[in-house]
Protein backbone atom coordinates (compact mmCIF):
# COMPACT_ATOMS: atom_id res chain seq x y z
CA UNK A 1 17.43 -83.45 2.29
CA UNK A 2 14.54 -81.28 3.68
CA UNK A 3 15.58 -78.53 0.58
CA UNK A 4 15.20 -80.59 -1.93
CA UNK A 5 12.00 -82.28 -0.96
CA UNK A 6 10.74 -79.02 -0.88
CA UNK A 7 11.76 -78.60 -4.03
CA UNK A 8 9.73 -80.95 -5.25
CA UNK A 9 7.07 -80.71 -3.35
CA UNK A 10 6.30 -77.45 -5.00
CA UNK A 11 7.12 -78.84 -8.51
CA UNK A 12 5.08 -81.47 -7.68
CA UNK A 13 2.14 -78.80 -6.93
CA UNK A 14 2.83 -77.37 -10.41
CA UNK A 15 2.46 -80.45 -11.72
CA UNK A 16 -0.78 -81.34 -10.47
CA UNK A 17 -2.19 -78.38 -12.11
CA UNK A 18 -1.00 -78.75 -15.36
CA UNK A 19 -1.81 -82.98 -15.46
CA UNK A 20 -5.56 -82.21 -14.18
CA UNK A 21 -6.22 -80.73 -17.81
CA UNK A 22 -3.91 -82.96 -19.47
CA UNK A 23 -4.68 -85.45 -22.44
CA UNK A 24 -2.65 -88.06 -20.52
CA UNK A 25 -4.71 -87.95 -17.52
CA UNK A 26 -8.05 -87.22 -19.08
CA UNK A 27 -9.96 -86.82 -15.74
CA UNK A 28 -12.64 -85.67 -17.31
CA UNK A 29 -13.16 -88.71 -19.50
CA UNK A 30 -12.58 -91.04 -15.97
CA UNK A 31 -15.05 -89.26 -13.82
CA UNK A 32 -17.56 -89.94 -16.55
CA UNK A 33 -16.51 -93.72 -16.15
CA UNK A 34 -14.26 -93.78 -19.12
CA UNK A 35 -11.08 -94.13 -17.80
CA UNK A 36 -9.09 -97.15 -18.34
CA UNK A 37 -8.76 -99.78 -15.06
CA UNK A 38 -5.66 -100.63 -13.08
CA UNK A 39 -3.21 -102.60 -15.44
CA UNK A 40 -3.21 -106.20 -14.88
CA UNK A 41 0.64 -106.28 -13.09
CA UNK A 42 -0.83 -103.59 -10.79
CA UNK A 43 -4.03 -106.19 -9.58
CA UNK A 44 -2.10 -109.21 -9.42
CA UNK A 45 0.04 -108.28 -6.73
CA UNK A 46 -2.64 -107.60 -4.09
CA UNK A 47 -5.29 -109.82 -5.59
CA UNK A 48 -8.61 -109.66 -4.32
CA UNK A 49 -8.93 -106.62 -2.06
CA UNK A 50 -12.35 -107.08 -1.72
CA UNK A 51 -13.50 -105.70 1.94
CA UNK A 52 -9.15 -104.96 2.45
CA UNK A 53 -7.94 -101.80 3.34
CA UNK A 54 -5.48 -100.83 1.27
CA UNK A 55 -2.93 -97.22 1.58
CA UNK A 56 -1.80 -96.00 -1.70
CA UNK A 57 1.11 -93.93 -1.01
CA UNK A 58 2.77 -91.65 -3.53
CA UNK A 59 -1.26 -91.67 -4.56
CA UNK A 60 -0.84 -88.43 -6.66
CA UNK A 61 -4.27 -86.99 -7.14
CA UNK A 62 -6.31 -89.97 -6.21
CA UNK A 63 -6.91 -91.87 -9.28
CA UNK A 64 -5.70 -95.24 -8.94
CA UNK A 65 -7.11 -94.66 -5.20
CA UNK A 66 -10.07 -94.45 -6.49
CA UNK A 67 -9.94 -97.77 -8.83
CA UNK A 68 -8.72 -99.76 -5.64
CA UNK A 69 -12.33 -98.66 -4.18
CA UNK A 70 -13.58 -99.84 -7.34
CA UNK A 71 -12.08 -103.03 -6.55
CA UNK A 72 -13.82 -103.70 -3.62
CA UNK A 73 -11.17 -101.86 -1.20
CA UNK A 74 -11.54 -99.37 2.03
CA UNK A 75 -8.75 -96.75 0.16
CA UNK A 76 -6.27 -94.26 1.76
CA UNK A 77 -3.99 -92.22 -0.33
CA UNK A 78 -1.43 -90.26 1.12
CA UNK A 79 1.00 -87.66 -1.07
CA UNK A 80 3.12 -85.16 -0.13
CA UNK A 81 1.62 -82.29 -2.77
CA UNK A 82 -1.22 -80.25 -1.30
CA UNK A 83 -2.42 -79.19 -4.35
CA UNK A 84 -2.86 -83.24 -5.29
CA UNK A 85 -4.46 -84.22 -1.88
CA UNK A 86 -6.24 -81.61 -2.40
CA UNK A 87 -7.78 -81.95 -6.23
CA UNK A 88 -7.68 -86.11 -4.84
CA UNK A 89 -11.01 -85.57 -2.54
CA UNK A 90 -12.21 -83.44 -5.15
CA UNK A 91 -12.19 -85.94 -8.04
CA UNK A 92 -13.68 -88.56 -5.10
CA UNK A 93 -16.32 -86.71 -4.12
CA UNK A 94 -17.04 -86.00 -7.52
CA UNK A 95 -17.42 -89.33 -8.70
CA UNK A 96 -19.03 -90.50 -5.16
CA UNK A 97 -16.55 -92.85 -4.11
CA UNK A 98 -15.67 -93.51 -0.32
CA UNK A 99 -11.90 -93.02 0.30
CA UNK A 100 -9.86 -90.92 2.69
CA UNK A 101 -6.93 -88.92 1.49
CA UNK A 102 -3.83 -88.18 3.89
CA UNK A 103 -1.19 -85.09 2.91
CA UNK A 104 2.36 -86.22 4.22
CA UNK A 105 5.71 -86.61 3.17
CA UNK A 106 5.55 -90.76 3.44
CA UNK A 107 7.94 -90.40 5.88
CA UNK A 108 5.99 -88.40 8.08
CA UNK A 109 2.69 -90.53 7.66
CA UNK A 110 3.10 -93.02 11.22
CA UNK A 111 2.71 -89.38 12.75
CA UNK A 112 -0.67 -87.92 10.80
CA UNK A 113 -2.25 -91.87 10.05
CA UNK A 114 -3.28 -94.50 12.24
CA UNK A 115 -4.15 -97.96 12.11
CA UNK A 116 -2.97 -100.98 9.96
CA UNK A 117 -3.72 -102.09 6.76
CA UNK A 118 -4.51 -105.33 4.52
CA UNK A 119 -2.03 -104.15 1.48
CA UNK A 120 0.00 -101.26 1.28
CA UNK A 121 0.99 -100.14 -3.02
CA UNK A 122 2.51 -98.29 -4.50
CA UNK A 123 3.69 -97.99 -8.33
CA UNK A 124 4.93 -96.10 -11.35
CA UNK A 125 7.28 -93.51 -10.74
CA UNK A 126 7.88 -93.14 -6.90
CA UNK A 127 10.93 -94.72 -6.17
CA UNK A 128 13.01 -91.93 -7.62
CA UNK A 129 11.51 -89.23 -5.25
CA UNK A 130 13.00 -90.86 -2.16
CA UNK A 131 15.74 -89.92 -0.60
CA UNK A 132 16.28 -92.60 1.84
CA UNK A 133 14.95 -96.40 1.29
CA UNK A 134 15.71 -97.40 4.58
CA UNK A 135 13.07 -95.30 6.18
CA UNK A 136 10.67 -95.92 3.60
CA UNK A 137 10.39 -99.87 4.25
CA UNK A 138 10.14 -99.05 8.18
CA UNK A 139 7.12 -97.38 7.10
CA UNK A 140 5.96 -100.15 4.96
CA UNK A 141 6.10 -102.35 8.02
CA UNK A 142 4.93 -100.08 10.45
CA UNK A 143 1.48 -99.93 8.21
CA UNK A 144 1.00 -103.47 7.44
CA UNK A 145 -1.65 -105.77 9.60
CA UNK A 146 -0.02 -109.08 10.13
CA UNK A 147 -0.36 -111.24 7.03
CA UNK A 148 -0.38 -108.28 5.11
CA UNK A 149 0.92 -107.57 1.65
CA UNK A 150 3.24 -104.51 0.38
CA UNK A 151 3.18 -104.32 -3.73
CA UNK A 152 5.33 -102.53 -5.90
CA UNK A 153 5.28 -102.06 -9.36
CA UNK A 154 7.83 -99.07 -10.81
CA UNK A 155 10.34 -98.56 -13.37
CA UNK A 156 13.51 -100.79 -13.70
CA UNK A 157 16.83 -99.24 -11.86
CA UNK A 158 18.49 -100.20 -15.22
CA UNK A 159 16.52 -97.93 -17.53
CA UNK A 160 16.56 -95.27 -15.31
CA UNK A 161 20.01 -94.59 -16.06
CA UNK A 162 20.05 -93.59 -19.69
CA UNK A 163 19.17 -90.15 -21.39
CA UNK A 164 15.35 -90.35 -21.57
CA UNK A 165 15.13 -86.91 -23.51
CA UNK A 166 17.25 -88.47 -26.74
CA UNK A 167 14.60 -88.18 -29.79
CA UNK A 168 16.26 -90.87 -31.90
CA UNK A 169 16.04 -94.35 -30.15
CA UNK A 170 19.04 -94.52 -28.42
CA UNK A 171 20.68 -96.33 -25.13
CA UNK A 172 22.92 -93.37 -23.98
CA UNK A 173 23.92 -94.14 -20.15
CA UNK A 174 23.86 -90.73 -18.36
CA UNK A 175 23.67 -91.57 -14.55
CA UNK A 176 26.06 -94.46 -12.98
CA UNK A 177 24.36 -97.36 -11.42
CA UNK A 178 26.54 -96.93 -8.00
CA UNK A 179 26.67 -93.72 -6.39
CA UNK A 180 26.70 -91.85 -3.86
CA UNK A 181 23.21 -90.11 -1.10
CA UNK A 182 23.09 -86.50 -3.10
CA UNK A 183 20.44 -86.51 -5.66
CA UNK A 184 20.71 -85.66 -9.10
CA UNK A 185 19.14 -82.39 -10.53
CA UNK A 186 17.63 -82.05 -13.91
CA UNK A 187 16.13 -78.94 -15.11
CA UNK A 188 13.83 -78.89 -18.29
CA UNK A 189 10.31 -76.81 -19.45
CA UNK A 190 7.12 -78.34 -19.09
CA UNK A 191 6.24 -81.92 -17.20
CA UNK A 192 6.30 -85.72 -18.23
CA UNK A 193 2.52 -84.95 -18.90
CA UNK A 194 2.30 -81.65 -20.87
CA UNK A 195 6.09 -81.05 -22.40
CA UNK A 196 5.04 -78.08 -23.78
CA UNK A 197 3.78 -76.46 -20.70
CA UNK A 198 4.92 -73.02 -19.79
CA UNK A 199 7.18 -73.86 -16.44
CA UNK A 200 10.23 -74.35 -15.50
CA UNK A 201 10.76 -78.10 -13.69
CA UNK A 202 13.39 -78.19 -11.71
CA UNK A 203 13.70 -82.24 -10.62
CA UNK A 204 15.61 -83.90 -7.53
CA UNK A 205 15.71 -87.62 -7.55
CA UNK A 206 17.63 -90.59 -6.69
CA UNK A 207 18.35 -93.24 -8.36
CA UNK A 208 18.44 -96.88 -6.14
CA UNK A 209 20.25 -99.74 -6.48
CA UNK A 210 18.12 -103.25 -7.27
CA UNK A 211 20.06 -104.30 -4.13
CA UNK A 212 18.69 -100.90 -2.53
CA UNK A 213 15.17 -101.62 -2.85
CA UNK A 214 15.13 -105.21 -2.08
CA UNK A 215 17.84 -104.75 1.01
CA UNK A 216 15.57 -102.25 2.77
CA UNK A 217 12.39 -104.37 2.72
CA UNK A 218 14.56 -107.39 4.28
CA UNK A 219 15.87 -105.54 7.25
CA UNK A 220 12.80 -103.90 7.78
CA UNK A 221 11.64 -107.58 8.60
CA UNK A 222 9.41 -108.01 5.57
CA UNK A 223 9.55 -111.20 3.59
CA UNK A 224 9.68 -111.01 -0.40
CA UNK A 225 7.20 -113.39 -1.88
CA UNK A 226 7.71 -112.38 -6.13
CA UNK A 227 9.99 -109.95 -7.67
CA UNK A 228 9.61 -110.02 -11.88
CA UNK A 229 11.20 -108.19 -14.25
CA UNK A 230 9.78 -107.04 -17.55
CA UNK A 231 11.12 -106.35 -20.89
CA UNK A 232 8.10 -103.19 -21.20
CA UNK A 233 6.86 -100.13 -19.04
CA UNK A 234 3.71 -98.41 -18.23
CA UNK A 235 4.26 -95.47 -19.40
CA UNK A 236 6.29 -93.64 -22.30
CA UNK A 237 9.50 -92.97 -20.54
CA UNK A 238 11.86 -92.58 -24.10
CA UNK A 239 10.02 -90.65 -26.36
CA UNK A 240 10.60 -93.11 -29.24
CA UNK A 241 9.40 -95.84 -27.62
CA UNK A 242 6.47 -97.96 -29.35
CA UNK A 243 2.86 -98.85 -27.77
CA UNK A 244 1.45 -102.19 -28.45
CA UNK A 245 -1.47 -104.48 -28.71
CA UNK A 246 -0.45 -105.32 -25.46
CA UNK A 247 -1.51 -101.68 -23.97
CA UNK A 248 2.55 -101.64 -22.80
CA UNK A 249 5.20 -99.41 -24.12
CA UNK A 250 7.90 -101.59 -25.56
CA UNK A 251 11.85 -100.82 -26.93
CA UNK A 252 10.91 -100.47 -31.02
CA UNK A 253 13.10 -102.93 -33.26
CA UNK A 254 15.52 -100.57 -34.91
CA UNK A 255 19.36 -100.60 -35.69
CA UNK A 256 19.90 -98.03 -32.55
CA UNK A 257 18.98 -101.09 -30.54
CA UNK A 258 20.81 -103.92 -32.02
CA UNK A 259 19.86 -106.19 -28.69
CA UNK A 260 16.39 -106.29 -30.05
CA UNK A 261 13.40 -105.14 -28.41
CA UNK A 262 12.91 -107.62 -25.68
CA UNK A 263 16.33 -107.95 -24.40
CA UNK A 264 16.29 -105.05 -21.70
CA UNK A 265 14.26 -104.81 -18.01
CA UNK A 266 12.16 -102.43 -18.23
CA UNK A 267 9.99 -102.73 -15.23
CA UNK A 268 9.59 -104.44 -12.34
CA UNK A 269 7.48 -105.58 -9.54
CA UNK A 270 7.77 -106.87 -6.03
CA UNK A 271 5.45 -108.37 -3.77
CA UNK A 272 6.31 -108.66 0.08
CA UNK A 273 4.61 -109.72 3.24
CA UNK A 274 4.85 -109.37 7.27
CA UNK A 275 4.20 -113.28 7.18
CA UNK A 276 1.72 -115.34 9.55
């Protein structure tokens, strides 16, 4: 698997680049203190974190690191891209807020990070990136304090297995829900944050079974406290689908979707604990 976390991890580097100037990200508008806070699903997991520590892993360039410090926390992020560890104490020192920043493939970290921590989260988008689920809950439990709490909050397994490039709303399955360990590959111009961006993204991922996720966290002897699903996401994963009030992307009412626009998981989230 090392080649094709590799892969990513340069793609990943590219990425960072190109979302540090991007409208979705608007860094410049958040280190000037007008970025929007963690989404409610994302703080009710951990709850108060007030004097916790708390690792963010798959932290990305640091910014919802930096609004668990706002919260109260003692924050380490840890990602695999150098370029986003990188631009990550950047954008902390920048806005003068305490937090350490790790670079590691996550399943590397017990080797380059020590000590235990409070909560352990992790959300939107990572699963994918992981080749082996197994390992990654060991981890989990090798960072958590006793009493601690691992959160998750990502996209559905369900949703990730239909054509999210269609531009007419659309439920076309593309990947099968039981495979095999070999990722998929996608190639495509531009990033999720800048389409129109002039590179080449060449993606590996893997796609996890519900049963997967939940499996892994039991065995590493964790103890799952909530798991809900949601008929929404965080983020605009089909291009057609509708923001509302709500501040959450929703599937629009339209004939392409005769189920209706509340009938599908779209998210979920997971909270889990070492116990007493």
């Amino acid at each position: 698997m090392d080649e094709y976390l590799e892969s990513n991890r340069e793609m990943w580097n590219s990425w960072t680049r190109i979302n540090l100037e991007s409208r979705l990200y608007d860094v410049e508008g958040f280190a000037a203190g007008r970025g929007t806070d963690l989404d409610p699903i994302d703080l009710a997991g951990p709850g108060d974190v007030g004097s916790k520590s708390l690792l963010h892993r798959q932290c990305h360039f640091g910014m919802d690191t930096i609004r668990w410090a706002r919260h109260g926390a003692t924050v380490t992020g840890a990602d695999f891209s150098t370029e986003s560890i990188t631009a990550a104490r950047a954008l902390a020192a920048r806005m003068g807020v305490p937090a350490t920043f790790v670079e590691s493939d996550i399943y590397e970290l017990p080797s380059k990070l020590g000590g235990r921590f409070d909560v352990v989260f992790t959300s939107h988008g990572v699963l994918c990136w992981l080749p082996d689920l197994p390992r990654w809950a060991q981890v989990i439990a090798h960072f958590l304090a006793p009493g601690g709490i691992f959160y998750i909050v990502d996209a559905h397994p369900f949703v990730l297995l239909f054509n999210d490039r269609l531009q007419e709303p659309e439920l076309r399955l593309l990947y099968p829900y039981f495979h095999g360990p070999e990722p998929f590959k996608e190639e495509h111009g531009g990033c999720y944050a800048a389409p129109d961006a002039p590179i080449k993204s060449v993606e590996h991922f893997w796609l996890h079974k519900m049963s997967d996720i939940i499996g892994a966290l039991l065995r590493a002897g964790l103890r799952i406290e909530s798991f809900e699903e949601y008929p929404f996401l965080s983020w605009k994963f089909f291009p057609w689908l509708e923001r509302r009030a709500d501040g959450w992307w929703h599937l629009p009412e339209h004939p392409g979707l005769p189920l209706g626009s509340g009938s599908l998981p779209l998210m979920f989230s997971l909270k889990a604990t070492t116990g007493r």
